[in-house]
N, C-alpha and C. Protein backbone atom coordinates (compact mmCIF):
# COMPACT_ATOMS: atom_id res chain seq x y z
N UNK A 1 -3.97 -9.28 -0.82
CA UNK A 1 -4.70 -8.48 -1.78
C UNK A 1 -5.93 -9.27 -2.19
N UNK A 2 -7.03 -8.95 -2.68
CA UNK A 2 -8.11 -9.00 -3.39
C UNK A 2 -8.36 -8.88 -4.83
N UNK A 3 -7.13 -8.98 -6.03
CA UNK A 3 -7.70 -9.03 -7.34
C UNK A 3 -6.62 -9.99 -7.59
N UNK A 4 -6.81 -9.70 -8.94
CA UNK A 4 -6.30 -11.43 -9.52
C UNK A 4 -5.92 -10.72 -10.94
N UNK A 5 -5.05 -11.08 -11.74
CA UNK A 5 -4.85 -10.73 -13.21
C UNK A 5 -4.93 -12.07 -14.49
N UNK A 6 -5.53 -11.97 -14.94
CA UNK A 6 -5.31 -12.97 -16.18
C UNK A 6 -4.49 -12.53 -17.53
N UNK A 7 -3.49 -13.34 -17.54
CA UNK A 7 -2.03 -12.80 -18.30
C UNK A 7 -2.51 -13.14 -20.01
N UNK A 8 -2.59 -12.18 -20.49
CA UNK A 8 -3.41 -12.20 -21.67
C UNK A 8 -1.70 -11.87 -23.34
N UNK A 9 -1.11 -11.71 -22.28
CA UNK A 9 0.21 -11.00 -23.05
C UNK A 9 1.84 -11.05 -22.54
N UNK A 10 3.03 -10.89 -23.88
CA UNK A 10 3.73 -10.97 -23.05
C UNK A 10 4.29 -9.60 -22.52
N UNK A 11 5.09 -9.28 -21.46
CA UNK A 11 5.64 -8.51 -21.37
C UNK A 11 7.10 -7.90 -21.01
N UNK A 12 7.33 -6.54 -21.59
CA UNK A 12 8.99 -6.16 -21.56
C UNK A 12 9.83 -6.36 -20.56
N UNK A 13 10.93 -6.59 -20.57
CA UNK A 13 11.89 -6.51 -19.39
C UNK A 13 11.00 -4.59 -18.83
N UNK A 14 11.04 -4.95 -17.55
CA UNK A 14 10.79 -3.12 -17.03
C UNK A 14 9.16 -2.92 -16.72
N UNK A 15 8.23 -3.63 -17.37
CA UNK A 15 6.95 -3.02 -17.61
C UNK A 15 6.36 -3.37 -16.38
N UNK A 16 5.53 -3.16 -16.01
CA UNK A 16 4.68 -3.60 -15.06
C UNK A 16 3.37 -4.75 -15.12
N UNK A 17 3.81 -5.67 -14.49
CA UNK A 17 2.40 -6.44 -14.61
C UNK A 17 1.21 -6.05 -13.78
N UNK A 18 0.10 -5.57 -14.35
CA UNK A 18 -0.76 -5.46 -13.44
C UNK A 18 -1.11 -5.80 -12.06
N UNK A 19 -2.36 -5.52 -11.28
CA UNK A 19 -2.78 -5.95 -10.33
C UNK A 19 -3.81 -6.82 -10.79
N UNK A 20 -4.30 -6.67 -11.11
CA UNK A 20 -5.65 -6.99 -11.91
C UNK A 20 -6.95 -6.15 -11.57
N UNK A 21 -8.45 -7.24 -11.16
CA UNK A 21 -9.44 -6.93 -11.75
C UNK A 21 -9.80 -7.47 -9.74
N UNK A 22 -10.68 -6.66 -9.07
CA UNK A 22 -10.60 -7.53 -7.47
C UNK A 22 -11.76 -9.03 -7.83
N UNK A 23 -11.54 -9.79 -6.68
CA UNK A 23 -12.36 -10.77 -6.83
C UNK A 23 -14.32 -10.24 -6.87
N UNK A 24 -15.03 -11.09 -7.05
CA UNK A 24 -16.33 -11.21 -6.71
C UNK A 24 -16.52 -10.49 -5.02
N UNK A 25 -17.83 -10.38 -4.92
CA UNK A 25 -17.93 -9.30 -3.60
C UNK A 25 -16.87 -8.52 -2.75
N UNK A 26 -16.00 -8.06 -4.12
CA UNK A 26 -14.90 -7.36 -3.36
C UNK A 26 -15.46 -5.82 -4.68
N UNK A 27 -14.38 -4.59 -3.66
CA UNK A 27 -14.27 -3.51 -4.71
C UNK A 27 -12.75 -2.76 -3.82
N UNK A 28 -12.45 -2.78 -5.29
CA UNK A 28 -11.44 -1.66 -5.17
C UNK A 28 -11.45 0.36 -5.62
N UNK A 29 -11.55 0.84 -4.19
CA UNK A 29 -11.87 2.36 -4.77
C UNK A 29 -10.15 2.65 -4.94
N UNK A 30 -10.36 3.73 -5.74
CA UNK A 30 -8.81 4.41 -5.85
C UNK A 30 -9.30 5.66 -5.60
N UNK A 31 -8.49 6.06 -4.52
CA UNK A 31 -9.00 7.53 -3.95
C UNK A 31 -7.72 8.15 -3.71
N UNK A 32 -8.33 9.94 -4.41
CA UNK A 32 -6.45 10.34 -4.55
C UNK A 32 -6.89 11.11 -3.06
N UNK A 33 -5.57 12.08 -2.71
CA UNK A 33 -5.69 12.43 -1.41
C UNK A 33 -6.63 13.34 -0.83
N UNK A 34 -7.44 14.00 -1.75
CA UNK A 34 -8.59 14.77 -1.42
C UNK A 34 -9.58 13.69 -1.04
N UNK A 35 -9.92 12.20 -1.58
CA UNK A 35 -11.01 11.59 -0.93
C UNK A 35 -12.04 11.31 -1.97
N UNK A 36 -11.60 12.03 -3.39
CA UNK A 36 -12.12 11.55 -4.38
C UNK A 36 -11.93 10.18 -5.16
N UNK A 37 -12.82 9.55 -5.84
CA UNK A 37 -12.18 8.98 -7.20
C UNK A 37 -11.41 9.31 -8.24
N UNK A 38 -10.25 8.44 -7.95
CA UNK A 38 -9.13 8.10 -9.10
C UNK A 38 -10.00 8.17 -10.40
N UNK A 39 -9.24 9.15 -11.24
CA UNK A 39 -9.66 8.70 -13.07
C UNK A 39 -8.92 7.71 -13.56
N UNK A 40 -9.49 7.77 -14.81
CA UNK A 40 -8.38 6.73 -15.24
C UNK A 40 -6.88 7.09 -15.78
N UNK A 41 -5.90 6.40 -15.23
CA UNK A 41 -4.83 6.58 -15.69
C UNK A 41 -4.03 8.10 -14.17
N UNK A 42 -5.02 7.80 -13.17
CA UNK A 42 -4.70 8.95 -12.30
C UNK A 42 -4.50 8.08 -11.21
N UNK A 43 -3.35 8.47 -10.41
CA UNK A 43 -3.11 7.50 -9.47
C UNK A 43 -3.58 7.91 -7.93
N UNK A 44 -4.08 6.93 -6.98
CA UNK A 44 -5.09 7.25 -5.73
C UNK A 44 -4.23 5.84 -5.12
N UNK A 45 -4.19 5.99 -3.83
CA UNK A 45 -4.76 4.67 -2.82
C UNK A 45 -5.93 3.80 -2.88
N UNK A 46 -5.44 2.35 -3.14
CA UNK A 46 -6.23 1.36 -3.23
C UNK A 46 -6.70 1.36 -2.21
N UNK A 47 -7.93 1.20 -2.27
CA UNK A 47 -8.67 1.35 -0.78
C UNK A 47 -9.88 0.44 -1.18
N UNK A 48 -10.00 -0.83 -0.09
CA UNK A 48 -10.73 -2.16 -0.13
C UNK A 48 -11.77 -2.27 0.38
N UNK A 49 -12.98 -2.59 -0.21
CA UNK A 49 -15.08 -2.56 0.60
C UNK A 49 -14.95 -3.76 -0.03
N UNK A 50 -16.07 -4.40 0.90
CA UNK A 50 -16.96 -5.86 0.29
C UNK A 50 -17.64 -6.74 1.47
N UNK A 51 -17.51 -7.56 1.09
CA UNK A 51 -18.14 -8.67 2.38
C UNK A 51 -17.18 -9.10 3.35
N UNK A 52 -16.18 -9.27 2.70
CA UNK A 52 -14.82 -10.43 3.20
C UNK A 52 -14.18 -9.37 4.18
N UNK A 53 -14.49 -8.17 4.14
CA UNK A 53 -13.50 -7.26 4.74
C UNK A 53 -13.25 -7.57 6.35
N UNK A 54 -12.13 -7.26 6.97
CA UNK A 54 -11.69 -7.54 8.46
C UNK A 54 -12.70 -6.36 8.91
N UNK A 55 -12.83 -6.42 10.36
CA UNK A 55 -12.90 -5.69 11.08
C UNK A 55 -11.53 -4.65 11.60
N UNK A 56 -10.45 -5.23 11.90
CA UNK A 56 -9.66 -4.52 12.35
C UNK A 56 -8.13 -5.10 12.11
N UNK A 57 -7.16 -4.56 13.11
CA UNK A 57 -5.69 -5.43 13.11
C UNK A 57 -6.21 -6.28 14.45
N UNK A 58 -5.61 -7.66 14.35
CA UNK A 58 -6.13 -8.25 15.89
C UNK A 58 -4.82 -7.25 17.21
N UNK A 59 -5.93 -7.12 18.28
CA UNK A 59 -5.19 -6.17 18.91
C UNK A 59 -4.12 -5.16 18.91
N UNK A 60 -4.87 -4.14 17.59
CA UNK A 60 -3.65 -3.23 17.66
C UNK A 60 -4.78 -2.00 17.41
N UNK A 61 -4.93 -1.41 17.94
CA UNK A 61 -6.57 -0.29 18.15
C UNK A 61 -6.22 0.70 17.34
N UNK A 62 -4.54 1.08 17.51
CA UNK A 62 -4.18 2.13 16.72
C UNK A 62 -4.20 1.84 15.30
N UNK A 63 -3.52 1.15 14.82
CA UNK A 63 -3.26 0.52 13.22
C UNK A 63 -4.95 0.45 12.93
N UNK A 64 -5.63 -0.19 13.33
CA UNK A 64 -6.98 -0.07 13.00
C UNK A 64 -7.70 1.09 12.41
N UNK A 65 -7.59 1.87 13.60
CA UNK A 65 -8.32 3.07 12.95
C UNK A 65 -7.58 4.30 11.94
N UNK A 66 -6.57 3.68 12.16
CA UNK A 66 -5.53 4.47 10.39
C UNK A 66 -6.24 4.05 9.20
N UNK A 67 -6.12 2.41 9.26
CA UNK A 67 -6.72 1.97 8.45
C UNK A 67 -7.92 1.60 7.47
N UNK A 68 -8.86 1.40 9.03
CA UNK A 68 -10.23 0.64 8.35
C UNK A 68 -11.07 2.08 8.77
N UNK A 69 -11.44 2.57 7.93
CA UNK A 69 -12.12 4.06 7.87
C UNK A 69 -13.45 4.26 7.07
N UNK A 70 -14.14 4.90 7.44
CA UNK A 70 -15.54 5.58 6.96
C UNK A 70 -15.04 5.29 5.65
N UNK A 71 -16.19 4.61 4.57
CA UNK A 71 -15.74 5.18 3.10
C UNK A 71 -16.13 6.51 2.48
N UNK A 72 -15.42 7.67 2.78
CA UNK A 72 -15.73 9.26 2.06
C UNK A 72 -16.36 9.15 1.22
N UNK A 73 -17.08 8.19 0.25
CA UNK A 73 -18.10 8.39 -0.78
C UNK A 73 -19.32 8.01 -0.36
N UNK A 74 -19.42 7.49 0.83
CA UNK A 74 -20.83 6.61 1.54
C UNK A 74 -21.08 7.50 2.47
N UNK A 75 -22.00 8.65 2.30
CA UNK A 75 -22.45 9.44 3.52
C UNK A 75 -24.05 8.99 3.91
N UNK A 76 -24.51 8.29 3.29
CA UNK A 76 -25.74 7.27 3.76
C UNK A 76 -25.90 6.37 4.90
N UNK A 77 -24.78 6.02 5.03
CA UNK A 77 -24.72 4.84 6.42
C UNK A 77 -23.29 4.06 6.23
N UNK A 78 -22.86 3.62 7.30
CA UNK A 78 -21.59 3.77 7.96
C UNK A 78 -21.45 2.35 7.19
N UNK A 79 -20.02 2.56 6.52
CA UNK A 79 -19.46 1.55 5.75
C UNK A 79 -17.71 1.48 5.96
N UNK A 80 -17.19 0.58 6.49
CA UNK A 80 -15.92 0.54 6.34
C UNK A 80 -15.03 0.40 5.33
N UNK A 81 -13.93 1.13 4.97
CA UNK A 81 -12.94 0.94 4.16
C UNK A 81 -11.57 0.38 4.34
N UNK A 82 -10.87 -0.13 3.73
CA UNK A 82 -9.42 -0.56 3.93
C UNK A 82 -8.56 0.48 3.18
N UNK A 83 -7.67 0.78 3.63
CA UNK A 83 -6.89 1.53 3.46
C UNK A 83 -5.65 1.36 3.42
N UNK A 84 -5.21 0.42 2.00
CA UNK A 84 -4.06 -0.36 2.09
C UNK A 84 -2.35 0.59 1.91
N UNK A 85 -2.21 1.69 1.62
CA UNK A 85 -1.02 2.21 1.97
C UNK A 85 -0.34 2.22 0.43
N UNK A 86 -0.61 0.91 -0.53
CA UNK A 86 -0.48 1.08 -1.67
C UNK A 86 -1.15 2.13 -2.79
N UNK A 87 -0.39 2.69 -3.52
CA UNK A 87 -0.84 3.71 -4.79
C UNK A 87 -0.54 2.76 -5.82
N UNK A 88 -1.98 2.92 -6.27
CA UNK A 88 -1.89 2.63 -7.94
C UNK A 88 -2.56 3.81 -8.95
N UNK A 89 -2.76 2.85 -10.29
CA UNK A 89 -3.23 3.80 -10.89
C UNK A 89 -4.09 2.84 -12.13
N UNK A 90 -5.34 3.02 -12.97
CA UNK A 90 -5.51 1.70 -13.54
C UNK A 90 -5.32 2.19 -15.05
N UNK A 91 -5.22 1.23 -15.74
CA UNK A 91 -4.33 1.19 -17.17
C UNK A 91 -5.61 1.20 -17.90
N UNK A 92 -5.02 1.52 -19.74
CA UNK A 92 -6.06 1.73 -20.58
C UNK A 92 -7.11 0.03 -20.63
N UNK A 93 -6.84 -0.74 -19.84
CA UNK A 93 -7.69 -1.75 -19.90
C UNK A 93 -8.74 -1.62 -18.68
N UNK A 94 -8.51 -0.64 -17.40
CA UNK A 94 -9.32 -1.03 -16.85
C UNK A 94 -8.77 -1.77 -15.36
N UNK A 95 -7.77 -2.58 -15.67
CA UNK A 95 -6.62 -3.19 -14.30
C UNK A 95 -5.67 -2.46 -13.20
N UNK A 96 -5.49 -2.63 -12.34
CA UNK A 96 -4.92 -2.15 -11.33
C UNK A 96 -3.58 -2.32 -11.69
N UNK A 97 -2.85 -0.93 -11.39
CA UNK A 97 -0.76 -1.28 -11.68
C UNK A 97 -0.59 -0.76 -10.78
N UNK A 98 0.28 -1.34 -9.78
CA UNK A 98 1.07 -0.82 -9.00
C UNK A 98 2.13 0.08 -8.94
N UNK A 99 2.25 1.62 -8.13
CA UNK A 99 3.04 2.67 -8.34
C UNK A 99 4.38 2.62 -7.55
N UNK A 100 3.05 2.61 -6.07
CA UNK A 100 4.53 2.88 -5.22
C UNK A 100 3.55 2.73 -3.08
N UNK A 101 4.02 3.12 -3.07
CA UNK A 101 3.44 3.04 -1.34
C UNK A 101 3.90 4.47 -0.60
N UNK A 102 2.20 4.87 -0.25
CA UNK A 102 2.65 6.25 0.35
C UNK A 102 2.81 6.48 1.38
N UNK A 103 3.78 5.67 2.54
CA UNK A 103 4.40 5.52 3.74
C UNK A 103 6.15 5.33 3.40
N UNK A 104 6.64 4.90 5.06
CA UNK A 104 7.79 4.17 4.33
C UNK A 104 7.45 2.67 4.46
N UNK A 105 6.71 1.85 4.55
CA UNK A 105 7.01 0.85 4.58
C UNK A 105 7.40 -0.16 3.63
N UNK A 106 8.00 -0.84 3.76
CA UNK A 106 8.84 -1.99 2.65
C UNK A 106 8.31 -3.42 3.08
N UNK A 107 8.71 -4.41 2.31
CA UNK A 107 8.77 -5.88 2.58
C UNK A 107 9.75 -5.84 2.10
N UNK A 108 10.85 -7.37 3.51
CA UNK A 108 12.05 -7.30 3.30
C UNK A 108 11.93 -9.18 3.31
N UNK A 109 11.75 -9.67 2.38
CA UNK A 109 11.56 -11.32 3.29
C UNK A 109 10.38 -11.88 3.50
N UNK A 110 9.86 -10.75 2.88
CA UNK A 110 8.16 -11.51 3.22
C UNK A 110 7.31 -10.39 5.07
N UNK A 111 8.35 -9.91 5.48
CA UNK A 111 8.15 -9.09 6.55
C UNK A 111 8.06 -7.77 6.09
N UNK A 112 6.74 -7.08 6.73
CA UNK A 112 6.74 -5.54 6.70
C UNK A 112 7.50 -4.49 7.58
N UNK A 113 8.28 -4.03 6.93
CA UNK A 113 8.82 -2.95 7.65
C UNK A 113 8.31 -1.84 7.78
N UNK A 114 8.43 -1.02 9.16
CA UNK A 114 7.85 0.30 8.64
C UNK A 114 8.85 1.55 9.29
N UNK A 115 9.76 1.98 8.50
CA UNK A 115 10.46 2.67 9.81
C UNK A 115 10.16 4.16 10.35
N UNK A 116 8.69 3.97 10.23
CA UNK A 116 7.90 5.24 11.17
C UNK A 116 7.65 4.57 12.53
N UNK A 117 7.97 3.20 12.57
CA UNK A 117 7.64 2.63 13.99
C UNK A 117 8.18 2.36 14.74
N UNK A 118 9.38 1.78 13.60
CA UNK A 118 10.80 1.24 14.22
C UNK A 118 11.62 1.96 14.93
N UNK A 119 12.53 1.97 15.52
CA UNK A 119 13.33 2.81 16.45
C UNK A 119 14.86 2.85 16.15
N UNK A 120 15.15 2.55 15.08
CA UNK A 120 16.48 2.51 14.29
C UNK A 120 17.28 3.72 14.34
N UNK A 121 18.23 3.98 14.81
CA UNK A 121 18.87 5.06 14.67
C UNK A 121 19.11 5.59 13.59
N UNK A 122 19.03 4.72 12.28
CA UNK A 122 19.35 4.93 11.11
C UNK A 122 17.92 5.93 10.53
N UNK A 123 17.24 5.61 10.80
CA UNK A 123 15.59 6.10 10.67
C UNK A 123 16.11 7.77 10.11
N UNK A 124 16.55 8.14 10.35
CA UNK A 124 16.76 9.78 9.56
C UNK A 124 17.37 9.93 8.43
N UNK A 125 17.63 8.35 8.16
CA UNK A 125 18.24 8.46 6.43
C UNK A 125 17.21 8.11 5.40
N UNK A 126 16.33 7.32 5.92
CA UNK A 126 15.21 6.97 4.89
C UNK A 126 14.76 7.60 4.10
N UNK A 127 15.00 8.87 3.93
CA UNK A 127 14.51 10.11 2.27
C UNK A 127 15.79 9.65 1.54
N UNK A 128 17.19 8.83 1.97
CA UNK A 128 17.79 8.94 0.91
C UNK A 128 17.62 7.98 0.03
N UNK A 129 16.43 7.06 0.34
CA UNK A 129 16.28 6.08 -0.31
C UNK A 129 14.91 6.84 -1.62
N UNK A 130 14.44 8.06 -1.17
CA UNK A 130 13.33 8.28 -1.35
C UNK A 130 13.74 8.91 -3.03
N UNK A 131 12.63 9.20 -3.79
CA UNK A 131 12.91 10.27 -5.35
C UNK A 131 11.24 10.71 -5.01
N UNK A 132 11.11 12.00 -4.83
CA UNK A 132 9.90 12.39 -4.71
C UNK A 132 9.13 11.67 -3.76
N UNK A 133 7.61 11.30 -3.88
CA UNK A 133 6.95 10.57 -3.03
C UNK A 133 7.02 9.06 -3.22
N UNK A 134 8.32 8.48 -4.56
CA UNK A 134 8.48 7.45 -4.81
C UNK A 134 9.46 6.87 -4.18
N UNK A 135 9.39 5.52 -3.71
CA UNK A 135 10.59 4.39 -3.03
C UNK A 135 11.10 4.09 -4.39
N UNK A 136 12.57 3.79 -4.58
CA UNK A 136 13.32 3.09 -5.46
C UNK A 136 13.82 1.90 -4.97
N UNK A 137 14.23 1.18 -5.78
CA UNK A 137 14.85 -0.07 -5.13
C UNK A 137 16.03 0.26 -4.29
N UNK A 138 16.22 -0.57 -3.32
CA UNK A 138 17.28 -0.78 -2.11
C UNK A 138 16.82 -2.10 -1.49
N UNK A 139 18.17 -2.32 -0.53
CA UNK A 139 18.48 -3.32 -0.02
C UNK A 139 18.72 -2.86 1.24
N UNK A 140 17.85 -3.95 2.01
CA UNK A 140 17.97 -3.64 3.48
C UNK A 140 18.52 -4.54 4.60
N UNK A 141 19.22 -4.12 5.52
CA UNK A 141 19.97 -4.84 6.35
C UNK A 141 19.76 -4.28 7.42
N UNK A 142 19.37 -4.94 8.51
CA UNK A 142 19.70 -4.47 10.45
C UNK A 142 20.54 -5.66 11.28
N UNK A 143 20.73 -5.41 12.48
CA UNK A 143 21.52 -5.92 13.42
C UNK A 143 21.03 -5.17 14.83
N UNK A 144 21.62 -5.95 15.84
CA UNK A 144 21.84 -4.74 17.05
C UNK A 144 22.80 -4.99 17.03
N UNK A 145 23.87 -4.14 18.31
CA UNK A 145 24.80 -3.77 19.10
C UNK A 145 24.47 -4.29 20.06
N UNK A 146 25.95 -4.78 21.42
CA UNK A 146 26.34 -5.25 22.53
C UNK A 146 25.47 -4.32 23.52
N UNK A 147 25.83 -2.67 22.89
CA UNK A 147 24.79 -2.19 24.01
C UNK A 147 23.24 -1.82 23.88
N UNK A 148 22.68 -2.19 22.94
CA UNK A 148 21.27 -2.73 22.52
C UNK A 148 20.50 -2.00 21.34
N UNK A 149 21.39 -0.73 20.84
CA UNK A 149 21.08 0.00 19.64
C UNK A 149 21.01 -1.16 18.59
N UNK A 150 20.12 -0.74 17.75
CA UNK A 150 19.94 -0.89 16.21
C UNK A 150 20.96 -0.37 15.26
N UNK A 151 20.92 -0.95 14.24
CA UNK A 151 21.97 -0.36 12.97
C UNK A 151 21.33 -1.02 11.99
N UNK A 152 21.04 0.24 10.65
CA UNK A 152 20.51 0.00 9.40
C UNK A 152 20.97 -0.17 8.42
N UNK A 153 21.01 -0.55 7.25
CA UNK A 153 21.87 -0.14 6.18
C UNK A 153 21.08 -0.93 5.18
């Protein structure tokens, strides 16, 4: 990520700590699914412009162009966007809070999962993890089998 928070307070068991504020020659747009700007307190996809930005995934052509996309507010000349998969929404200060992620993907370990890619047989249960367009907490486990299937849980 690209912002940073300065902890100004304490906070509740439950609450959310911000994202923060992005660094210097960075910007964070929040764009809801029409392609507009996020209001405040309205939640969009963090979506990343600046200097520092990648060009792409190293050799993966597809993931790339999911990702790093025209920015829909720049119809002047061709500007790339990041398109991080995370939803937020920003608070009465102005800071980035994290909602939820509008894929399935998880981190399990420090590893991204995604099981739109994966080939898990289990893969047709993943809404039961789901409440609306929100992930809840769960715990994830795989293995294979002798005869080379996957198993989820």
């Amino acid at each position: 990520m690209c912002c940073s928070y300065h902890v100004r307070r304490s906070f509740t068991e439950g609450e959310a700590i911000p994202i923060g504020q992005p660094f210097p020659n960075r910007e964070i747009l929040l764009l809801t699914e029409d392609g507009r700007l996020a209001g405040r307190g309205e939640e969009g996809e963090i979506c990343i412009r600046g200097t520092s930005l990648a060009l792409g995934y190293y050799n993966d052509p597809e993931r790339t162009r999911e990702a790093f996309v025209q920015n829909p507010l720049n119809t002047a000349y061709p500007e790339l966007i990041y398109k991080t998969g995370d939803i937020a929404r920003r608070n009465e200060d102005g800071d980035l809070v994290f909602v939820s992620r509008k894929d399935y993907q998880v981190k399990h370990m420090g590893h991204r999962i995604e099981f739109r890619r994966r080939c898990f047989p289990a893969c047709r249960w993943r809404r039961a993890f789901m409440t609306g367009k929100r992930v809840k907490s769960f715990y994830i486990t795989w293995g294979s089998l002798e005869n080379g299937t996957y198993w989820l849980s």
